[in-house]
Protein backbone atom coordinates (compact mmCIF):
# COMPACT_ATOMS: atom_id res chain seq x y z
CA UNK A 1 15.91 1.50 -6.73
CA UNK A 2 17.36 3.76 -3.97
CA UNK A 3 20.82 5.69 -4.98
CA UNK A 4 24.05 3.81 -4.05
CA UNK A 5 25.56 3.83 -0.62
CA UNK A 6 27.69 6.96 0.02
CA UNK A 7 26.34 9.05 -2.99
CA UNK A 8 24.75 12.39 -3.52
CA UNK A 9 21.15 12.92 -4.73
CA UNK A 10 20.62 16.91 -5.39
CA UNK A 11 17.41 18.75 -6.61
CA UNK A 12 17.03 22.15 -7.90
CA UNK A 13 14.31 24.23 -6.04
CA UNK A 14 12.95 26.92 -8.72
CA UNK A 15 11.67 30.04 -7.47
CA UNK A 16 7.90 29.86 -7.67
CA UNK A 17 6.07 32.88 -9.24
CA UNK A 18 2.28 34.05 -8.58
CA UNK A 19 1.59 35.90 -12.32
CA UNK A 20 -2.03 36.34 -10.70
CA UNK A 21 -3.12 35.46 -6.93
CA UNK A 22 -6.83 36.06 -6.42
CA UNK A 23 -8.30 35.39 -2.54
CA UNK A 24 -11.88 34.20 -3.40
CA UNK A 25 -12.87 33.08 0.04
CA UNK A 26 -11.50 32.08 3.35
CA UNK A 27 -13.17 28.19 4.91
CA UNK A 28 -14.22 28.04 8.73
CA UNK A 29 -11.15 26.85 9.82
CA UNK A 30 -9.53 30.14 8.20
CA UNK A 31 -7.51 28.91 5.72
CA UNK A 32 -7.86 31.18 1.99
CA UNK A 33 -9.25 29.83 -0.70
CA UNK A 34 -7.07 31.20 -3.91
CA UNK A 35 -7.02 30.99 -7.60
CA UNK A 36 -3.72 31.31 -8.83
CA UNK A 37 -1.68 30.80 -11.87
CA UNK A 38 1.45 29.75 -11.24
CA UNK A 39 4.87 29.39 -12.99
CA UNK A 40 8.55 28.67 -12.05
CA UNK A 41 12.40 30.97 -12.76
CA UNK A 42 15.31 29.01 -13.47
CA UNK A 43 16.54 30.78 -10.34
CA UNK A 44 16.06 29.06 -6.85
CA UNK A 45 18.08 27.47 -4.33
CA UNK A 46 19.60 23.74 -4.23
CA UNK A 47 19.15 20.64 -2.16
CA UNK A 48 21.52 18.09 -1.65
CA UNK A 49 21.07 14.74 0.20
CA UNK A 50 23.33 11.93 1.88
CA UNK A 51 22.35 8.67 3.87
CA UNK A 52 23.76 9.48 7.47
CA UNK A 53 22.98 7.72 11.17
CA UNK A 54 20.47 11.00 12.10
CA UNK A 55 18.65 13.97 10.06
CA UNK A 56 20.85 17.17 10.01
CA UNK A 57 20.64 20.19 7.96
CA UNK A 58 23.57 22.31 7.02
CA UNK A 59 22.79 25.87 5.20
CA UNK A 60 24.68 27.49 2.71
CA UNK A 61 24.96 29.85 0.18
CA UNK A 62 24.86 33.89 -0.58
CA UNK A 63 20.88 34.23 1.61
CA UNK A 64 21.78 31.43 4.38
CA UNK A 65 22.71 34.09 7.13
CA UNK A 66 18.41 35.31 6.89
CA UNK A 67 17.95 31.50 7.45
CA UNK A 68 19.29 30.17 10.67
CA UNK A 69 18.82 26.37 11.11
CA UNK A 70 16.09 25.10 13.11
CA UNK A 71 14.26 22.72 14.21
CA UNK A 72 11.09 23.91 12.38
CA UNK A 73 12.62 24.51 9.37
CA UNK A 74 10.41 23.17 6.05
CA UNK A 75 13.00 21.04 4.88
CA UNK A 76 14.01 19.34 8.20
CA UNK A 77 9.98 18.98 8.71
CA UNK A 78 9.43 17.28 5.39
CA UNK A 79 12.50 14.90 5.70
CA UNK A 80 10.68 13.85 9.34
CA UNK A 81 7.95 13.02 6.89
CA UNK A 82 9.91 11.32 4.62
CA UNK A 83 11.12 9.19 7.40
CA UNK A 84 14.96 9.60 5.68
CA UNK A 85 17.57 9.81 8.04
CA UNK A 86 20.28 11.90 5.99
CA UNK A 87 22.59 14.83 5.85
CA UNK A 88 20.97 17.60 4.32
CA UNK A 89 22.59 20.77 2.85
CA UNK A 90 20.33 23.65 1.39
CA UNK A 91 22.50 26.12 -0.62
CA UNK A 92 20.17 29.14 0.13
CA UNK A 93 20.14 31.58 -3.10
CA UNK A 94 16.70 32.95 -2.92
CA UNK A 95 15.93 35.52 -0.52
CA UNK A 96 13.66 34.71 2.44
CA UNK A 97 10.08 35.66 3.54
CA UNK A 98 10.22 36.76 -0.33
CA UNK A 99 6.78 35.34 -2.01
CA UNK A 100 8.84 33.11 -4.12
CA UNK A 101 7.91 30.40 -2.51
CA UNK A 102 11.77 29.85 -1.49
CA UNK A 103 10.47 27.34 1.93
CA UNK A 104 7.98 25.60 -0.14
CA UNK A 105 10.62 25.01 -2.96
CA UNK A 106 13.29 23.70 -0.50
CA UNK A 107 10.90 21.76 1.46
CA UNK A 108 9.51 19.63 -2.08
CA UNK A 109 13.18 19.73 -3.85
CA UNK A 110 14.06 17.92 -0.15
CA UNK A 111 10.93 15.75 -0.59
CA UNK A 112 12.33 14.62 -4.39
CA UNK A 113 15.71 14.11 -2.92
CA UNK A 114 14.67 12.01 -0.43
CA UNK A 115 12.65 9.45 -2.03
CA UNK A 116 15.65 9.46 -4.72
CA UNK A 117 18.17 8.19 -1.98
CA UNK A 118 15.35 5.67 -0.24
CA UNK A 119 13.92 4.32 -2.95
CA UNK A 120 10.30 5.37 -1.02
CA UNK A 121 7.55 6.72 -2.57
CA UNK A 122 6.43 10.36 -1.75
CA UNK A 123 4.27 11.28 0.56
CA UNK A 124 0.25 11.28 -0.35
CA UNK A 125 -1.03 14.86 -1.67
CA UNK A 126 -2.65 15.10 2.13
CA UNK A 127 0.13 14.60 3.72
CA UNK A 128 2.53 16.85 1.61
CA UNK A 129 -0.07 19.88 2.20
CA UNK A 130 0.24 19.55 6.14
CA UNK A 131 3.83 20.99 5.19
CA UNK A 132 2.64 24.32 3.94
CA UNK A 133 -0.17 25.46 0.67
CA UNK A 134 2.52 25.81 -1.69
CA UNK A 135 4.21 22.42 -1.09
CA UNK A 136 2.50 20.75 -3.37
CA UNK A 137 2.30 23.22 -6.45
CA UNK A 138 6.09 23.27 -5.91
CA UNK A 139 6.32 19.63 -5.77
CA UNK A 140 4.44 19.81 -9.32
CA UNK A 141 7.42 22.26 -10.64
CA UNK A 142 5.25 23.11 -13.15
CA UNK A 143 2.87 25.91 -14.67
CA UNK A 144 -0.21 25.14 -12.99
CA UNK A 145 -3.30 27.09 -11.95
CA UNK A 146 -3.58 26.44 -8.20
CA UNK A 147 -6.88 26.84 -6.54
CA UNK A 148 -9.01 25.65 -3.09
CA UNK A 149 -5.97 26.33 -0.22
CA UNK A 150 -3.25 24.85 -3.05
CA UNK A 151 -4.68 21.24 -3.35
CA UNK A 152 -6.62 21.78 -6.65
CA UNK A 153 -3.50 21.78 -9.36
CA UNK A 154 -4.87 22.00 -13.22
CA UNK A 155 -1.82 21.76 -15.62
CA UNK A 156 -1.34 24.63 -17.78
CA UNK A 157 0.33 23.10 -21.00
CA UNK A 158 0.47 26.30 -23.01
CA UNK A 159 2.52 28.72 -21.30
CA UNK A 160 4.35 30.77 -23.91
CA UNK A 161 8.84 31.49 -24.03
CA UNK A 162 8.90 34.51 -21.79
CA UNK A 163 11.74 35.85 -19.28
CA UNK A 164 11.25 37.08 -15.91
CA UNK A 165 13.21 39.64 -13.95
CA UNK A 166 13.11 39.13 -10.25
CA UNK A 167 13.76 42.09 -7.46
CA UNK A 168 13.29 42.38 -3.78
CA UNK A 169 13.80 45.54 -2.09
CA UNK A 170 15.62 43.89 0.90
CA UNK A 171 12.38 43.30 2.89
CA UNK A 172 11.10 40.49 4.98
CA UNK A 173 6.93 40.09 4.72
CA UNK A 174 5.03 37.90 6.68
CA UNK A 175 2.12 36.13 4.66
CA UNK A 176 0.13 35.93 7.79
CA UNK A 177 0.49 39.66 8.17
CA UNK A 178 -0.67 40.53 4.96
CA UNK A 179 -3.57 38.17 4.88
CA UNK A 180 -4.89 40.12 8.17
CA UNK A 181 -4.37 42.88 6.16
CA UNK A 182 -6.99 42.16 3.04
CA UNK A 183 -10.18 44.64 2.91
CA UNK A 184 -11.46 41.55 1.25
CA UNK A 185 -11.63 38.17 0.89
CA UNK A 186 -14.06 37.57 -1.39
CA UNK A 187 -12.82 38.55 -4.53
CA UNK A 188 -13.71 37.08 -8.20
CA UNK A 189 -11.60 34.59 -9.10
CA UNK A 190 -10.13 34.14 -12.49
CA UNK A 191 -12.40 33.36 -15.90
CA UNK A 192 -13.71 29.28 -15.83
CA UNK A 193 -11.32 28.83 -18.73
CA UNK A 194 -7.75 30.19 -19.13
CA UNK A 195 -7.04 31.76 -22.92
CA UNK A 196 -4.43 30.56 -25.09
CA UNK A 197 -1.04 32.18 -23.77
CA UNK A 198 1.27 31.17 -26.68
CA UNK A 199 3.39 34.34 -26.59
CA UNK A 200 4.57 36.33 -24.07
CA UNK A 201 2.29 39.20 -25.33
CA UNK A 202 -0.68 37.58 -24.95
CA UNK A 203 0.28 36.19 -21.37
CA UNK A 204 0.72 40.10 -20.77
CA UNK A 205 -2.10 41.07 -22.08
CA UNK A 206 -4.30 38.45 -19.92
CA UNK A 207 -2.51 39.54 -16.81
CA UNK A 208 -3.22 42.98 -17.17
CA UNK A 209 -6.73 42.21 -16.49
CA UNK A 210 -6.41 40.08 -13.62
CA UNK A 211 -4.92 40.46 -9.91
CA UNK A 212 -2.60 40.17 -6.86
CA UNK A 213 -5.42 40.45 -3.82
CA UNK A 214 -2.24 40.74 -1.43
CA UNK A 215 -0.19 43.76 -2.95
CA UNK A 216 -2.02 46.70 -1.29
CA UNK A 217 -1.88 44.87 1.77
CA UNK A 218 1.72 44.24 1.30
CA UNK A 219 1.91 47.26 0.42
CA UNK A 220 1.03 49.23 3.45
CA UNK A 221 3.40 46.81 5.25
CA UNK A 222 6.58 47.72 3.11
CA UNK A 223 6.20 50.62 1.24
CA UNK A 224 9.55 49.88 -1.00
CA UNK A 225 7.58 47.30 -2.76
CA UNK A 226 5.76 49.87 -5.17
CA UNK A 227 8.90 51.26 -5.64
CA UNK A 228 10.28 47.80 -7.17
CA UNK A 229 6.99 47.59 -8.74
CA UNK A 230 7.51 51.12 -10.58
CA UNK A 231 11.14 50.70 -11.00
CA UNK A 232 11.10 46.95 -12.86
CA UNK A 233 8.02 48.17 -15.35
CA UNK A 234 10.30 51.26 -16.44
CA UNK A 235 12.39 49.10 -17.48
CA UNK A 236 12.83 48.90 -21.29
CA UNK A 237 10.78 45.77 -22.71
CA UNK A 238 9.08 44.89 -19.47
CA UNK A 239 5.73 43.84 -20.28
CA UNK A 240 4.06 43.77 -16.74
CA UNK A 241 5.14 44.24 -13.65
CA UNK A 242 3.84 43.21 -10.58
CA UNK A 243 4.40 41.40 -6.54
CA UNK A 244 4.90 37.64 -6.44
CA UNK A 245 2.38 35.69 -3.62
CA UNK A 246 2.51 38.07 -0.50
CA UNK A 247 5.23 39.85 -1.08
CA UNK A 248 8.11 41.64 -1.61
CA UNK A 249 9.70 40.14 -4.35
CA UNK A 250 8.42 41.72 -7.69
CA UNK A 251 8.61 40.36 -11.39
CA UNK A 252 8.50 42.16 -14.33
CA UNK A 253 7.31 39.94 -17.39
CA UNK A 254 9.91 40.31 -20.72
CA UNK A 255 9.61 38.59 -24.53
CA UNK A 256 13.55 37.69 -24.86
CA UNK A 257 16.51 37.25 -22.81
CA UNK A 258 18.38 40.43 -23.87
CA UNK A 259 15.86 42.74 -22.47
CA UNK A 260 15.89 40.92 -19.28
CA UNK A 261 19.33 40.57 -18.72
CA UNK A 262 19.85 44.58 -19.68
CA UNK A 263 16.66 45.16 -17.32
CA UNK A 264 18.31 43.17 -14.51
CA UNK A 265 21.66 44.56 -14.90
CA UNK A 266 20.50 48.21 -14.90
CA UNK A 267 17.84 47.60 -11.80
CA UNK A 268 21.22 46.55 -10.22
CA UNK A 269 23.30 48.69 -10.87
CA UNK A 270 20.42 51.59 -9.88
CA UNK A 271 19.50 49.49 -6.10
CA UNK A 272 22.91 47.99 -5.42
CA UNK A 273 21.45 46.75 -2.22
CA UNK A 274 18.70 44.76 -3.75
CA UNK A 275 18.31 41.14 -4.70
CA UNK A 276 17.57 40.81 -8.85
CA UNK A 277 17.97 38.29 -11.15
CA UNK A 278 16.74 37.72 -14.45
CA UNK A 279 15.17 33.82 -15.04
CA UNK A 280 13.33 32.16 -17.60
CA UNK A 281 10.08 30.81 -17.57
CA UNK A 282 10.04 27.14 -16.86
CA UNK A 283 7.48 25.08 -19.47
């Protein structure tokens, strides 16, 4: 049944976190192949929907000045796809060109939103990847372990309580950039069968021995990213720290709230100028 005439549908568009991002291979047509597991922060941005005459997209919020409207934008392309005309607002929290899947996020919280207000179904899994390889695990919303170029999603039930503290040094990377940059791109991917990650010590402990492919590429591109990287894992409690998908935001992984929050208040108080918040781990 589609929403009533005049009213509001709104979707929450979680920040979506890379714990590990291994390039294993890269097809003929040059798109990478990736293993990836991949969770969500109850920290994003927020969609909001309204039947109107013609599509239009307003933009909002503390990060909407990095985010100009346009005509290519993710969300306007996936509410052509929809077929929706509506008014669209996007209250822009998450910082852009971030590797927290901010674009992605909007562009399935707009998909959600849309099919809410129409009453139409959502677009097949083929035709929600022609808007980008991380629409679909954010469609999902959930921990997953994406693989292939973000088509193959396997449901990761067992993902522990943890917290996450998010930073980004104030700096723009550009995914294509950094995949130019890999010495590699034929790395291992990660073990056939995931362990048991009921705590957030044990999710530590299995990240420790696996990978980001893209941070010494991003690396060389912005050079404040290791120092987000060293800064969030000095922080009392933080049991990894590491980039998020190509860059620059940085996590660091915690056990409890507390140490988050006191992480996330002292990282900003230290780097007034850069974006942090701490966010728990969507099950």
């Amino acid at each position: 049944m589609a929403t009533e005439p005049g009213a509001d549908c709104t979707e929450f568009a979680p920040a979506k976190i890379n714990l590990t991002l291994h390039v294993t291979g890269q097809r003929a047509d040059g798109y990478h192949l990736l293993d990836s597991l991949v969770v969500f922060a109850d920290v994003g941005d927020q969609i909001t929907v309204r039947a109107a005459d013609s599509l239009r997209l307003e933009i909002s919020g503390p990060q909407a000045a990095a985010l100009p409207p346009s005509d290519d934008n993710l969300v306007l392309r996936a509410a052509r796809l929809m077929g929706v005309p509506a008014a669209i607002t996007l209250e822009k929290r998450l910082p852009v060109a971030s590797g927290i899947g901010g674009g992605s996020a909007d562009a399935a919280a707009a998909l959600r939103a849309l099919a809410r207000l129409s009453a139409r179904p959502l677009p097949t899994e083929a035709e929600v990847l022609t808007l980008g390889a991380d629409v679909p695990v954010c469609l999902k919303g959930r921990p997953v372990r994406m693989q292939g170029v973000g088509e193959v999603l396997t449901p990761v039930p067992d993902m522990p309580k943890a917290w996450l503290v998010l930073a980004n040094p104030g700096v723009a990377v550009a995914t294509p950039a950094v995949f130019r940059g890999l010495s590699r791109k034929d790395n291992p991917p990660m073990p056939a069968a995931l362990p048991a990650l009921r705590t957030a010590e044990a999710l530590a402990a299995f990240l420790h021995g696996q990978r980001n492919d893209m941070e010494a590429a991003a690396l060389a591109l912005a050079p404040p990213i290791g120092t987000t990287t060293a800064a969030l894992g000095a922080q009392t409690g933080c049991l990894l720290a590491r980039m998020s998908g190509s860059g620059a935001t940085c996590f660091g992984l915690f056990a409890d709230a507390a140490s988050a929050q006191t992480a996330a208040r002292a990282l900003q108080s230290a780097q007034p100028g850069w974006w942090v918040a701490a966010a728990r781990l969507l099950s």
